[in-house]
N, C-alpha and C. Protein backbone atom coordinates (compact mmCIF):
# COMPACT_ATOMS: atom_id res chain seq x y z
N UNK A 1 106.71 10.25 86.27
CA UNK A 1 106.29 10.61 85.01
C UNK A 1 105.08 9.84 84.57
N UNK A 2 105.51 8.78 85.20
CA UNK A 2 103.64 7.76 84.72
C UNK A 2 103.10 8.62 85.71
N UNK A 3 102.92 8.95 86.61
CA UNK A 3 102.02 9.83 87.07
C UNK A 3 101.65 11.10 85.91
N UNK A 4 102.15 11.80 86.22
CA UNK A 4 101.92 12.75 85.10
C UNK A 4 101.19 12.48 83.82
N UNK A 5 101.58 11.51 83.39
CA UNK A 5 101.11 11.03 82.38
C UNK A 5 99.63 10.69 82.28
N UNK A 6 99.52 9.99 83.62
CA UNK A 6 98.15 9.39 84.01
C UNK A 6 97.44 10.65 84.16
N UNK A 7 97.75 11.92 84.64
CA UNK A 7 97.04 12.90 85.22
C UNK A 7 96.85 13.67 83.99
N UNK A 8 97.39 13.71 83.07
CA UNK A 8 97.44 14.54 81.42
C UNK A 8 96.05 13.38 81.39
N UNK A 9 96.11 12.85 81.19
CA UNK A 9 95.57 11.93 80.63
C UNK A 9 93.95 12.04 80.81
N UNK A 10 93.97 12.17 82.34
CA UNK A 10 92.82 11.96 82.78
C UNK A 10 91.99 13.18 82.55
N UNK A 11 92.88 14.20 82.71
CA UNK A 11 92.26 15.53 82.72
C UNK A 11 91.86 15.83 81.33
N UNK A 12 92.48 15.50 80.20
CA UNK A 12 92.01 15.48 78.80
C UNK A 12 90.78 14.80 78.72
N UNK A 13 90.21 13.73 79.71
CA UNK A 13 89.77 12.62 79.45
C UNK A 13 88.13 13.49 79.80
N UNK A 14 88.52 14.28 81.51
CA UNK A 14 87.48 15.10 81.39
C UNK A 14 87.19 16.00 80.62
N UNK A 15 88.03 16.79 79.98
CA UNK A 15 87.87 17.98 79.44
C UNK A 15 87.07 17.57 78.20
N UNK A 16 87.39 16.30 77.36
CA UNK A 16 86.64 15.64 76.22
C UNK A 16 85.66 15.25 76.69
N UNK A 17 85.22 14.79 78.16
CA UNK A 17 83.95 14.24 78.12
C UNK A 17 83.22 15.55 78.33
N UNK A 18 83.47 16.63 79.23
CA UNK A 18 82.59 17.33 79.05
C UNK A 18 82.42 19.00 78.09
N UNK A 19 83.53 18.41 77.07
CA UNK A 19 83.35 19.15 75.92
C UNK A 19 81.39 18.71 75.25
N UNK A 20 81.82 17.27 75.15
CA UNK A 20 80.37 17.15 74.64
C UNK A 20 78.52 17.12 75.34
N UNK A 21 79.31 17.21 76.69
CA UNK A 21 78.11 18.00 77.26
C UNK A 21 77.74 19.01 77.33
N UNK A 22 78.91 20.32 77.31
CA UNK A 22 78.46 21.18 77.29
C UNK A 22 78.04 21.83 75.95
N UNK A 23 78.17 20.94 74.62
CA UNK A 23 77.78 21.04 73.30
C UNK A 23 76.72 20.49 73.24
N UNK A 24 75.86 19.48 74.12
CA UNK A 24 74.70 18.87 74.30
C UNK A 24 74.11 20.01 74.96
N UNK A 25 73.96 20.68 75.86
CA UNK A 25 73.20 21.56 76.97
C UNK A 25 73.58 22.51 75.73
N UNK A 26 74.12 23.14 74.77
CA UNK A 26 73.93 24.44 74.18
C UNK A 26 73.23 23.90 72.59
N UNK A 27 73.35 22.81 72.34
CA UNK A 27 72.49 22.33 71.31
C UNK A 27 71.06 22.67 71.65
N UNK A 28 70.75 21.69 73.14
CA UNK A 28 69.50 21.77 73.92
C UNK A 28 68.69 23.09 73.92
N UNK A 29 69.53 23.66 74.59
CA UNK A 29 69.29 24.96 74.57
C UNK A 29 68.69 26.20 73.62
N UNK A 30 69.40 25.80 72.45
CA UNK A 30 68.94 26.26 71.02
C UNK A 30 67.76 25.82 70.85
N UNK A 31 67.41 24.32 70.93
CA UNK A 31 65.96 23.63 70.63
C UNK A 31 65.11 24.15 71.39
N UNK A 32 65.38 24.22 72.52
CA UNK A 32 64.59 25.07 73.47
C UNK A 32 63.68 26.32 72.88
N UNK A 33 64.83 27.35 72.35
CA UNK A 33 64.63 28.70 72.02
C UNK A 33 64.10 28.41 70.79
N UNK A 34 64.02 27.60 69.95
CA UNK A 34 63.74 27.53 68.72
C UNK A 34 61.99 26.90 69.03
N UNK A 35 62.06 26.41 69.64
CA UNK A 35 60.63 25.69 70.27
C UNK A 35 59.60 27.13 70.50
N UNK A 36 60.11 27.28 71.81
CA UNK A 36 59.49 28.80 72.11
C UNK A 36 58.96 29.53 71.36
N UNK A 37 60.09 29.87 70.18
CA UNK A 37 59.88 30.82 69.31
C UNK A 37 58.52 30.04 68.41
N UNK A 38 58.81 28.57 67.73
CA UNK A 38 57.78 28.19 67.48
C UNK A 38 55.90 28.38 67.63
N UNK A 39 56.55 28.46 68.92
CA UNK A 39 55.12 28.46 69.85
C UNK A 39 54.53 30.04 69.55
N UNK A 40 55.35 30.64 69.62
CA UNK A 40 54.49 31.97 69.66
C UNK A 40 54.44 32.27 68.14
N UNK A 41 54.76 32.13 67.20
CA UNK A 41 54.05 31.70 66.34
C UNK A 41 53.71 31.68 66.16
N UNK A 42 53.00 30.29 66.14
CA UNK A 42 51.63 29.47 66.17
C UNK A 42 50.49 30.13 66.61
N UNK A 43 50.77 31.05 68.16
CA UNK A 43 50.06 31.58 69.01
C UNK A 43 49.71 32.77 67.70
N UNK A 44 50.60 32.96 67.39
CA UNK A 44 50.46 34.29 66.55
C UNK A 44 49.43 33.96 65.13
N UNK A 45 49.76 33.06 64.66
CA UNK A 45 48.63 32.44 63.19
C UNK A 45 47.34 31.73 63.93
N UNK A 46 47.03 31.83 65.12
CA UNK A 46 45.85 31.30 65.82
C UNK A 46 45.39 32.37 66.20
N UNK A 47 45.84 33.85 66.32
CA UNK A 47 45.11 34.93 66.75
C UNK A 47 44.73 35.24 64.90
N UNK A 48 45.51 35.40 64.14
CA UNK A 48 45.46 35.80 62.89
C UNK A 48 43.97 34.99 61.89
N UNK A 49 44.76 33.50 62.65
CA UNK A 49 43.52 32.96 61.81
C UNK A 49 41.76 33.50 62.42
N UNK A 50 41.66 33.29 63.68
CA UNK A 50 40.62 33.84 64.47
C UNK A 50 40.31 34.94 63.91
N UNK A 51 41.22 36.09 63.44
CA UNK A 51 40.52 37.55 63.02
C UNK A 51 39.88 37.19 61.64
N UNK A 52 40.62 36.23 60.66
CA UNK A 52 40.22 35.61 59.52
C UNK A 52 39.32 34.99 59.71
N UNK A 53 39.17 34.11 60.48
CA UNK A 53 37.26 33.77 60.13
C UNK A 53 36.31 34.57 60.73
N UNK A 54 36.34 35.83 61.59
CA UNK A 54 35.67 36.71 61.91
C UNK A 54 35.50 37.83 60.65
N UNK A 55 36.53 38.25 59.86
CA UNK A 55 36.42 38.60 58.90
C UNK A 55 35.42 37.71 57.81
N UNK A 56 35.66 36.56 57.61
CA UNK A 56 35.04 35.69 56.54
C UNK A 56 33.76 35.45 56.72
N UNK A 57 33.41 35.43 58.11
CA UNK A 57 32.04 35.86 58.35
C UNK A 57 30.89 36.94 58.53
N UNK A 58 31.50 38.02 58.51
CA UNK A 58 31.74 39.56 58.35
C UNK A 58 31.17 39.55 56.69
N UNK A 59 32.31 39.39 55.77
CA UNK A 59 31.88 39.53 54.31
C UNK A 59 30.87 38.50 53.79
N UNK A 60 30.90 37.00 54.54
CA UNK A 60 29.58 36.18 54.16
C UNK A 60 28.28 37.00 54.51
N UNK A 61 27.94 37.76 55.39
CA UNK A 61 27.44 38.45 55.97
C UNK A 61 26.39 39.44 55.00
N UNK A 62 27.43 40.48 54.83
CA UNK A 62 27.38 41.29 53.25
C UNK A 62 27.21 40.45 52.29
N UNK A 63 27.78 39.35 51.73
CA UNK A 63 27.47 39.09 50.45
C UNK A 63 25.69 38.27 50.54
N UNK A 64 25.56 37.63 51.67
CA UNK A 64 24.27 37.78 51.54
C UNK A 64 23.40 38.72 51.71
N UNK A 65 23.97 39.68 52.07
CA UNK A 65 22.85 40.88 52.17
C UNK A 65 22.58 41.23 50.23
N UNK A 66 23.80 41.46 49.77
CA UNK A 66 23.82 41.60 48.72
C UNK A 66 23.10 40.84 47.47
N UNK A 67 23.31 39.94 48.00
CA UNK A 67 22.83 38.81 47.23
C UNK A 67 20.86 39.03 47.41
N UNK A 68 20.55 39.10 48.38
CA UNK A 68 18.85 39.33 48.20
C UNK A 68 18.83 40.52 47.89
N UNK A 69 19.77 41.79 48.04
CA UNK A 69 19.31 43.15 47.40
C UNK A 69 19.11 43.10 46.37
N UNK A 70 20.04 42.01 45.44
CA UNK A 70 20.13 41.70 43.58
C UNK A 70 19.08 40.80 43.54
N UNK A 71 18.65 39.88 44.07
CA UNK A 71 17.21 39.52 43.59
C UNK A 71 16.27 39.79 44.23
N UNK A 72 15.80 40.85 44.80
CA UNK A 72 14.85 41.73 45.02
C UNK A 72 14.47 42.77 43.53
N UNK A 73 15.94 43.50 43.62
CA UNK A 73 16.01 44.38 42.01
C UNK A 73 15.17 43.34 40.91
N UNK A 74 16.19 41.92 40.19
CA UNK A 74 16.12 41.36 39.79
C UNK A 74 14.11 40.95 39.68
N UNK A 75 13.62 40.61 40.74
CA UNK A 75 12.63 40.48 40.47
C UNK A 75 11.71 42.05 40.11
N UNK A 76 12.13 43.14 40.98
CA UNK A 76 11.55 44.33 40.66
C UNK A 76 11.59 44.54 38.96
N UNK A 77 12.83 44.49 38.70
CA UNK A 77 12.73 44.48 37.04
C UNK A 77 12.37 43.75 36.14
N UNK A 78 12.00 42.27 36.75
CA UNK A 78 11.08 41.07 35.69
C UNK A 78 9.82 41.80 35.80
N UNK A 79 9.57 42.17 36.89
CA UNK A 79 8.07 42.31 37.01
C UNK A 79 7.53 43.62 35.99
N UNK A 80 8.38 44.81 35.90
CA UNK A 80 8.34 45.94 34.96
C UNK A 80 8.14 45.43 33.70
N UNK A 81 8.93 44.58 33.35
CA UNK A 81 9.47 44.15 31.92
C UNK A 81 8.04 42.98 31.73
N UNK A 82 7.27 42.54 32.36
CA UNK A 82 6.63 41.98 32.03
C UNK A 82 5.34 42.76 32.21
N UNK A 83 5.13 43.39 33.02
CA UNK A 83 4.26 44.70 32.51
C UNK A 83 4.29 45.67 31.07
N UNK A 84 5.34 45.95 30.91
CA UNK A 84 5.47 46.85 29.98
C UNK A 84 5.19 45.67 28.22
N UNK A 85 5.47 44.62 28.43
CA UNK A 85 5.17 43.26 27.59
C UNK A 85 3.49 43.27 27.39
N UNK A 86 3.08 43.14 28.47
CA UNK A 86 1.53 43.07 28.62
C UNK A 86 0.75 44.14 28.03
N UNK A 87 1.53 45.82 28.17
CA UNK A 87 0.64 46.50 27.72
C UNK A 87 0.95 46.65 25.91
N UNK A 88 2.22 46.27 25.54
CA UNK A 88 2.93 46.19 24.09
C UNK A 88 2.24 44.95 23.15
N UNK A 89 1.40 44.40 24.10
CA UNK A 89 0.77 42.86 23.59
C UNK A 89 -0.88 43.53 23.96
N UNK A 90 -1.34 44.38 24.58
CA UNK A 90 -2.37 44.81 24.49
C UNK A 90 -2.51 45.68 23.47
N UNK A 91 -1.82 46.79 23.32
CA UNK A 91 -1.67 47.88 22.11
C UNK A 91 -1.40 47.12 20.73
N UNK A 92 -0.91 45.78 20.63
CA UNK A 92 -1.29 45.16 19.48
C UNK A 92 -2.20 44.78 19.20
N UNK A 93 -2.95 44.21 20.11
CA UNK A 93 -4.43 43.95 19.90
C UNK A 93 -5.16 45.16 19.24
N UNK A 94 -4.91 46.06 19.74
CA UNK A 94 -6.10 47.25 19.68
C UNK A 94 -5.35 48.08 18.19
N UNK A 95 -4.29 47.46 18.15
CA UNK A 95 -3.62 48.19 16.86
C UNK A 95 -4.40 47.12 15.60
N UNK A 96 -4.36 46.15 16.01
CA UNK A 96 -5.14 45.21 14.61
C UNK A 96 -6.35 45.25 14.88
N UNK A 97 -7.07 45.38 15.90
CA UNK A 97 -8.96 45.81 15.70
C UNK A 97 -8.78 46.95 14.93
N UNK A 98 -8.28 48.10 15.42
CA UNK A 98 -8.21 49.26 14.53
C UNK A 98 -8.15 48.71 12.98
N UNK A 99 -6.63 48.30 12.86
CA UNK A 99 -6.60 48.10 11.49
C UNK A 99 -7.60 47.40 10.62
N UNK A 100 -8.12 45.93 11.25
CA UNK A 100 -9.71 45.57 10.74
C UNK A 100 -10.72 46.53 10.26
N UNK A 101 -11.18 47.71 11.60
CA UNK A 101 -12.22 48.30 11.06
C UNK A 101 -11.88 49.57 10.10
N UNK A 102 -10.26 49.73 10.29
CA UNK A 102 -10.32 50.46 9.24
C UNK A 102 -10.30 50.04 7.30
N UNK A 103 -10.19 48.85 7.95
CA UNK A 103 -10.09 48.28 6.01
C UNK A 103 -11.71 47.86 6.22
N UNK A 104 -12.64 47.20 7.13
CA UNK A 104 -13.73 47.16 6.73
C UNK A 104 -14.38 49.07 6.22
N UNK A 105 -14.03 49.86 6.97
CA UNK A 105 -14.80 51.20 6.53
C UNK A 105 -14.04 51.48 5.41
N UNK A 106 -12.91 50.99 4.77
CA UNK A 106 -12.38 51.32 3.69
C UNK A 106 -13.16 50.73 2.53
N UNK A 107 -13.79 49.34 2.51
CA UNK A 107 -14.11 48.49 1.80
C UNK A 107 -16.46 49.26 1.46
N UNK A 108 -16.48 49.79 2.75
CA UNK A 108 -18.10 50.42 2.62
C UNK A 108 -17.49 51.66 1.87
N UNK A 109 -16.51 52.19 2.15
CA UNK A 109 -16.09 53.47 1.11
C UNK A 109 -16.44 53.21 -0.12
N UNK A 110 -15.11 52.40 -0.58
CA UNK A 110 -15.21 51.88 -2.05
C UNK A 110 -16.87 51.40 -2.87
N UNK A 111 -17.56 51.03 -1.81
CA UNK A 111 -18.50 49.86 -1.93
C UNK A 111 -19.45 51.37 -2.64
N UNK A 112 -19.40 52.24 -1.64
CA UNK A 112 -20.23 53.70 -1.72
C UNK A 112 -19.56 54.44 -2.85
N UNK A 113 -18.72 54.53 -3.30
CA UNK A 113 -18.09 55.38 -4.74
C UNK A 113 -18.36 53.98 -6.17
N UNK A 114 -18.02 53.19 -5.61
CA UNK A 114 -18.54 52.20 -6.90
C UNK A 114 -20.14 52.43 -7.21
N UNK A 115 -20.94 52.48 -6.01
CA UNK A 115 -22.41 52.64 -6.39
C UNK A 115 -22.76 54.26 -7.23
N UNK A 116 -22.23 55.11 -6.32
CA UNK A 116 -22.65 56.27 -7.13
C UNK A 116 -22.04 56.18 -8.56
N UNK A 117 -21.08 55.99 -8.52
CA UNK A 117 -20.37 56.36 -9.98
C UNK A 117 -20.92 55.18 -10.79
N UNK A 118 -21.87 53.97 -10.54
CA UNK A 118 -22.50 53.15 -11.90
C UNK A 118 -24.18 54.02 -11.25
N UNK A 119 -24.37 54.36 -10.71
CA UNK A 119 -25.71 55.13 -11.05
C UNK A 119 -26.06 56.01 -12.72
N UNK A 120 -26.76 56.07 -13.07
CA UNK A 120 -26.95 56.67 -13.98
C UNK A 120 -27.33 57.84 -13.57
N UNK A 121 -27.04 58.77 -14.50
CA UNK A 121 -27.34 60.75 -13.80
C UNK A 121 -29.03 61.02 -14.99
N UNK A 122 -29.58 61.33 -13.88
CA UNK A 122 -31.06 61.79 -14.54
C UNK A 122 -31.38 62.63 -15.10
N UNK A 123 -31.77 62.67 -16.79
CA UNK A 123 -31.92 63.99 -17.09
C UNK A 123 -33.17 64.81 -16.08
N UNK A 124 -32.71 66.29 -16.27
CA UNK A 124 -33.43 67.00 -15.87
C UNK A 124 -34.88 67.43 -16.18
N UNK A 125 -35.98 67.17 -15.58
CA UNK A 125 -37.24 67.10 -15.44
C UNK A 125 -37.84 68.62 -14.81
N UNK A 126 -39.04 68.75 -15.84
CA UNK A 126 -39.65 70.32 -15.09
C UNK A 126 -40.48 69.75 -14.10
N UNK A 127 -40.71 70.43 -12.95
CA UNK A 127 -41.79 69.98 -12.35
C UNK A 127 -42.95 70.64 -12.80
N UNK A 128 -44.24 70.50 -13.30
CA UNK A 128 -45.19 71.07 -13.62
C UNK A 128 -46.59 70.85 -12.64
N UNK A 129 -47.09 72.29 -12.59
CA UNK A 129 -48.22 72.25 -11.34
C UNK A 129 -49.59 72.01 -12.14
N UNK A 130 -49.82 70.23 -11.77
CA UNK A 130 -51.21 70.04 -12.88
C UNK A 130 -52.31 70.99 -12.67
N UNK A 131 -52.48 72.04 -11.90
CA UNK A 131 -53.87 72.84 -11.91
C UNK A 131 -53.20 73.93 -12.93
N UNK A 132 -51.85 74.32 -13.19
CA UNK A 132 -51.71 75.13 -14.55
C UNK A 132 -51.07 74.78 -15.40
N UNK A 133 -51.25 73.46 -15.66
CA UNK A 133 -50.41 72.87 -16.54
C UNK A 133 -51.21 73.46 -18.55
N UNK A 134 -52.90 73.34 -18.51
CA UNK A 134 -53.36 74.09 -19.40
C UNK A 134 -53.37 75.33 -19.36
N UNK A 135 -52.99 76.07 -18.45
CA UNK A 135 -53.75 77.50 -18.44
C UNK A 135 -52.54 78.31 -19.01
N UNK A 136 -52.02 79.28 -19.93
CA UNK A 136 -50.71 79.90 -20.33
C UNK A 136 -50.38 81.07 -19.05
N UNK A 137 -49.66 80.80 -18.93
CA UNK A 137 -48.41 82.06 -18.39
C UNK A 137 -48.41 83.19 -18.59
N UNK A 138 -48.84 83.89 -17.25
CA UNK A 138 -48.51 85.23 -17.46
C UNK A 138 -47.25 85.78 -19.09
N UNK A 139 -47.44 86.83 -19.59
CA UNK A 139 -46.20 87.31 -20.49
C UNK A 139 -45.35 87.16 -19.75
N UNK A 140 -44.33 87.07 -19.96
CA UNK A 140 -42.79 87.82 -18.69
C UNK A 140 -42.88 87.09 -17.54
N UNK A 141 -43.97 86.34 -17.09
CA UNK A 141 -43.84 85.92 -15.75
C UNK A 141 -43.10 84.30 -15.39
N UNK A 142 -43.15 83.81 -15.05
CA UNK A 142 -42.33 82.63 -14.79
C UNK A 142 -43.57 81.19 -14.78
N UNK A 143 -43.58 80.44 -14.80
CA UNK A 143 -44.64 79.74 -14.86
C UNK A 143 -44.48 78.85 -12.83
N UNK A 144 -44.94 79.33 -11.89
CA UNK A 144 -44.74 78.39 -10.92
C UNK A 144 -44.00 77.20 -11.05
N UNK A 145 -42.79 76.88 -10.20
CA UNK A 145 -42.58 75.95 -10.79
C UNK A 145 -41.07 75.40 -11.28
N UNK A 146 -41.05 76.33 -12.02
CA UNK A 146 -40.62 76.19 -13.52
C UNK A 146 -39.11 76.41 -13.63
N UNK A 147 -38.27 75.65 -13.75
CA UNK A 147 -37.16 76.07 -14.00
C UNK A 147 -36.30 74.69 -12.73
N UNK A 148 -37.42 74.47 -12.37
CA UNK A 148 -36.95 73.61 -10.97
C UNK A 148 -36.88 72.38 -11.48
N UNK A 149 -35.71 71.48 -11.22
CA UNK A 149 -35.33 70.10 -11.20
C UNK A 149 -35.72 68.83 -10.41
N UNK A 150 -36.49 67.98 -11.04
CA UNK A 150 -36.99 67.00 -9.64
C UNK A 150 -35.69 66.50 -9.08
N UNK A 151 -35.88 65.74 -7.91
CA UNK A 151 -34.90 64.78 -7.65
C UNK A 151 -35.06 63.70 -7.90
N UNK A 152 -33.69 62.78 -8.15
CA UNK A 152 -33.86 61.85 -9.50
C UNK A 152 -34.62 60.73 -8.31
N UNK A 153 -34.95 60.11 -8.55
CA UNK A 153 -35.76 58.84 -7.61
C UNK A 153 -34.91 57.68 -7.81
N UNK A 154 -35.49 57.35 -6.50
CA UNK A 154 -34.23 56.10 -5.85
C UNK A 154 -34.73 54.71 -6.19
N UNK A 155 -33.53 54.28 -7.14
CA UNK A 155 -34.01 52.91 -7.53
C UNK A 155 -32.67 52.01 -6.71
N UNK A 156 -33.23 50.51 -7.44
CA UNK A 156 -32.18 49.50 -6.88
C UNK A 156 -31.73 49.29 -5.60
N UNK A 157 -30.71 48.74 -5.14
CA UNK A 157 -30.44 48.46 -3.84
C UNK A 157 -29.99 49.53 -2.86
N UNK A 158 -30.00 49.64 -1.56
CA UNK A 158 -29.22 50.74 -0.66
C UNK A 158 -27.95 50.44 -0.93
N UNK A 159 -27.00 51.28 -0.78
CA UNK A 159 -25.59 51.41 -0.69
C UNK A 159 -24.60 50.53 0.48
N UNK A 160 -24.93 49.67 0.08
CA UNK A 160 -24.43 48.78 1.33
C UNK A 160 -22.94 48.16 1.07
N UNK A 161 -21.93 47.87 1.52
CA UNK A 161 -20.77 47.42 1.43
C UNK A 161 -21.32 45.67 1.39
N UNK A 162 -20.37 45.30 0.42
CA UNK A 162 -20.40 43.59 0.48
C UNK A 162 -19.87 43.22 2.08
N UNK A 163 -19.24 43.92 2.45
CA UNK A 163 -18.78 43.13 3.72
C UNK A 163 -20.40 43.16 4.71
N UNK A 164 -20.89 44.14 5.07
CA UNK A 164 -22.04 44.33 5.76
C UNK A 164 -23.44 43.72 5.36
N UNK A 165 -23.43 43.44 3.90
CA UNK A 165 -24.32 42.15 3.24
C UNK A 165 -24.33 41.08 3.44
N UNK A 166 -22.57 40.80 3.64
CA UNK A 166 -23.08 39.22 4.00
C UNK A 166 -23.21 38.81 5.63
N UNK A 167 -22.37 39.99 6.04
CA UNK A 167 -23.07 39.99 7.91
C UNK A 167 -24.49 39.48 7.62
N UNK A 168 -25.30 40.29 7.62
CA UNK A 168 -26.33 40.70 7.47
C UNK A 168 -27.31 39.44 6.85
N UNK A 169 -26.45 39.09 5.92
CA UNK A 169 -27.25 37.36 5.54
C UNK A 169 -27.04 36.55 6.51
């Protein structure tokens, strides 16, 4: 029976020792497969990342294309806008010369209705023809002449605008 005993014994003794080996080799084993799996993976976010920076260089690509198409425009349209400035800054110019010479010809206007209207109006004068100024008139006939108005004679200054007077001085 001590035999027996010894042989229970022993055989438990293996069966416990290599309970935990064969729980070591299937632990192992797992790490193994879990490794593997790891790996491809990895393999897998290293192909992924690779298409990602081929992509990222792809759209850097485009966005600089883009980027000089917008300041190409960008300058195409300063350059309009500063044309269209230039001629809006020229047409002012030529809008205030205008306006100058039109208040100077406004001012020779005035200058020309102030003169006539202080002129004095001339009475009316016969003209008489001194070779018949003694001799009488046909009856009925008209006396040469006669009936006709001189023109009044020109005194005082020409009609000149103050603005063009004092040029002129």
């Amino acid at each position: 029976m001590k035999r027996m005993a010894w042989l229970g014994m022993a055989s438990i003794a293996v069966l416990m020792s290599a309970a935990p080996a064969a729980a070591a080799d299937k632990a192992h084993q797992q790490l193994m497969a879990e490794i593997r799996m790891l790996q491809e993976q990895q393999q897998q976010l290293h192909q992924l990342v690779g298409g990602l920076a081929d992509t990222l260089k792809t759209m850097t690509a485009k966005i600089d294309e883009q980027t000089g198409a917008n300041r190409k425009a960008f300058a195409d349209q300063k350059l309009l806008v500063d044309n269209v400035a230039e001629g809006v800054r020229i047409l002012r110019e030529k809008a205030d010369d205008t306006n100058v010479r039109l208040s100077s010809m406004t001012q020779e206007l005035e200058a020309v209705r102030q003169a006539i209207a202080s002129m004095p109006s001339p009475a009316p004068t016969q003209i008489t023809d001194p070779a018949t100024a003694g001799a009488d008139p046909l009856p009925g006939a008209a006396a040469p002449g006669a009936g006709q108005t001189a023109a009044p004679p020109r005194t005082g200054a020409p009609l000149i605008s103050p603005a063009r007077m004092f040029d002129n001085a």
